[in-house]
C-alpha atoms as a PDB file:
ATOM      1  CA  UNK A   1       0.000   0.000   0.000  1.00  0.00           C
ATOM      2  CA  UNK A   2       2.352   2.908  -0.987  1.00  0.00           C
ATOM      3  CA  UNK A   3      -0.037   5.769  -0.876  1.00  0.00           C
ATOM      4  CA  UNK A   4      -1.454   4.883   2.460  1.00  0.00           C
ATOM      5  CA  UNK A   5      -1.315   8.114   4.704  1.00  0.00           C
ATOM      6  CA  UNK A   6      -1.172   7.581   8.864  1.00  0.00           C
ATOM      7  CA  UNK A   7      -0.287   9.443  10.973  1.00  0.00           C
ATOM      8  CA  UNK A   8       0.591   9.734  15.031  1.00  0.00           C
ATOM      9  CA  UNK A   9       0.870  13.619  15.790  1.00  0.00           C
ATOM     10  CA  UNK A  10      -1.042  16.011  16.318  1.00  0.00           C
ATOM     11  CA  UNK A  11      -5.279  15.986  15.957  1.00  0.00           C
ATOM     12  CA  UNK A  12      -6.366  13.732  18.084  1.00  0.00           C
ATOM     13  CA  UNK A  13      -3.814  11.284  19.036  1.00  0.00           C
ATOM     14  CA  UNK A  14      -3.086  13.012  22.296  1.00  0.00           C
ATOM     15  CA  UNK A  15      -6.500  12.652  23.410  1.00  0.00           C
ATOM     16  CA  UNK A  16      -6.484   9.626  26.336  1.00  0.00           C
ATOM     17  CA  UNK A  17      -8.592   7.072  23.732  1.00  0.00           C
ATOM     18  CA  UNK A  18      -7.017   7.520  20.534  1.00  0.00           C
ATOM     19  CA  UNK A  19      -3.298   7.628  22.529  1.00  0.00           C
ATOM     20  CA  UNK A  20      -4.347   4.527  24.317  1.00  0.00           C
ATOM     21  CA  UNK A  21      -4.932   2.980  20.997  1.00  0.00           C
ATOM     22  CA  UNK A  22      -1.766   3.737  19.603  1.00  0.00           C
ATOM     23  CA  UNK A  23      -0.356   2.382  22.906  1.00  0.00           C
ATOM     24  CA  UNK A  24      -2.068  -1.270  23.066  1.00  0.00           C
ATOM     25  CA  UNK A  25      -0.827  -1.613  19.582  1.00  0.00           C
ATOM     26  CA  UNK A  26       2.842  -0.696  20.553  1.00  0.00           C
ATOM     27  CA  UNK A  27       3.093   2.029  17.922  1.00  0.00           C
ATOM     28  CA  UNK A  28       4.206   4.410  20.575  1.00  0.00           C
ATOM     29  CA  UNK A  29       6.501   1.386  22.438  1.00  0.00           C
ATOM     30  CA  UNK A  30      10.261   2.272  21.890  1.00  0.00           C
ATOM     31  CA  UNK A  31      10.190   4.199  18.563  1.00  0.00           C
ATOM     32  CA  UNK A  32      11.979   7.592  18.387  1.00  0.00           C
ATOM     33  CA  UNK A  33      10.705   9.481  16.001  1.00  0.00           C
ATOM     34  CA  UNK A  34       6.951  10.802  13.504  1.00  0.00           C
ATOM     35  CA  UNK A  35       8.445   8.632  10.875  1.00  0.00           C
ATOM     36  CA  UNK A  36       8.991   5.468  12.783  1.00  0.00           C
ATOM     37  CA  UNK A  37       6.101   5.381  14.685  1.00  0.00           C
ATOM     38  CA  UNK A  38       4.027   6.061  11.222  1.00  0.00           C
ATOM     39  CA  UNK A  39       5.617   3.167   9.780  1.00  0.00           C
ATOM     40  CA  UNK A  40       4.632   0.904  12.416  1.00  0.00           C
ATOM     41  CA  UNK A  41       1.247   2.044  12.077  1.00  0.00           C
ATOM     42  CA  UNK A  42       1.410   1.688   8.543  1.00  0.00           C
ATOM     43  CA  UNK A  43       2.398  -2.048   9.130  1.00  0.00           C
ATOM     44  CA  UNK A  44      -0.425  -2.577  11.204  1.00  0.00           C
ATOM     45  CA  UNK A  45      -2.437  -1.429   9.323  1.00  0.00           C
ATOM     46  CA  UNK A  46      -1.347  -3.732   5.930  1.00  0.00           C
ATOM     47  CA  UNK A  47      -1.010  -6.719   7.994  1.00  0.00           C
ATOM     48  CA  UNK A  48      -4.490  -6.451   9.032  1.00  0.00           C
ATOM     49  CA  UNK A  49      -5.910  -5.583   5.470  1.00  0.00           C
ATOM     50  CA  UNK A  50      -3.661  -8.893   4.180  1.00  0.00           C
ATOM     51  CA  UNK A  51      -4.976 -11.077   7.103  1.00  0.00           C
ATOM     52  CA  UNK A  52      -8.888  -9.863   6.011  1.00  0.00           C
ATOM     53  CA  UNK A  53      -7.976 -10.475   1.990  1.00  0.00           C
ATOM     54  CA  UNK A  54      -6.308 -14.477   2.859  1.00  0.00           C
ATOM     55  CA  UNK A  55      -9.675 -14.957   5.344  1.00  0.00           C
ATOM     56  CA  UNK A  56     -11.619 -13.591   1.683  1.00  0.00           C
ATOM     57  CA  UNK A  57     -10.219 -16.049  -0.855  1.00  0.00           C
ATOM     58  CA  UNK A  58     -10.137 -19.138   2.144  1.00  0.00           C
ATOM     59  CA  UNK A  59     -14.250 -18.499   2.364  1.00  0.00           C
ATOM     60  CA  UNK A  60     -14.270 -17.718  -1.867  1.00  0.00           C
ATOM     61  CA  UNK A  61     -12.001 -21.119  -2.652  1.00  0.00           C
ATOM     62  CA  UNK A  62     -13.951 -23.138   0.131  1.00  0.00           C
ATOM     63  CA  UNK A  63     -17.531 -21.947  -0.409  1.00  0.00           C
ATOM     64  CA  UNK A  64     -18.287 -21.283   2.655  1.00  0.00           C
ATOM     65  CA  UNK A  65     -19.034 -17.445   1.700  1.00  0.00           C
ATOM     66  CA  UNK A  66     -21.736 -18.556  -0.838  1.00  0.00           C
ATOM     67  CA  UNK A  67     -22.613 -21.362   1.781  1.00  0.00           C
ATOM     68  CA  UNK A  68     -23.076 -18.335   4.074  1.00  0.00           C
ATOM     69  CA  UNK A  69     -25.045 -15.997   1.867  1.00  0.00           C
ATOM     70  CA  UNK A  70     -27.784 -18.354   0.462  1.00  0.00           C
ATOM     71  CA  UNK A  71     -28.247 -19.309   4.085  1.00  0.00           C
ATOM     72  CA  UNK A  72     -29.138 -16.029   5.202  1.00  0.00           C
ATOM     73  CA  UNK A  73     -31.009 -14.818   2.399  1.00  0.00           C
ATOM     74  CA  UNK A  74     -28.597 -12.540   0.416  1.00  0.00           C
ATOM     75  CA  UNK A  75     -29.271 -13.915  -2.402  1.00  0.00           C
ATOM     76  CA  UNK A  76     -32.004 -12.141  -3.260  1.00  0.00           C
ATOM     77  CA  UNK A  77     -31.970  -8.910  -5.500  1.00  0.00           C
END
């Protein structure tokens, strides 16, 4: 994802929830500097959109997504 913008200054990330966030997912944790800590994010952030894509294709290749749909009526126009 090279055009993904993040960021972990400024707005609201000094606000207790959003730096709490930032905290439990150790973006904060021993990094030095804007451009480490937005990189870590950034990692996050494509690890979690790669782990949602693999759990895609495993329900597309096994059927279980159709399986899934047709048993709760999506089906229909």
């Amino acid at each position: 994802m090279p055009s993904l913008e993040v960021g972990v200054v400024g707005g609201g990330t000094q606000l207790a929830a959003q730096s709490g966030c930032l905290e439990l997912l150790g973006v904060m944790k021993g990094k030095t500097g804007y451009a480490e800590r937005s990189r870590a994010l950034a990692r996050l952030i494509c690890a979690s959109v790669l782990a949602g894509e693999l759990s895609l294709i495993a329900a597309l290749t096994s059927g279980d997504l159709v399986k899934s749909h047709l048993r709760l009526n999506r089906h229909k126009p």
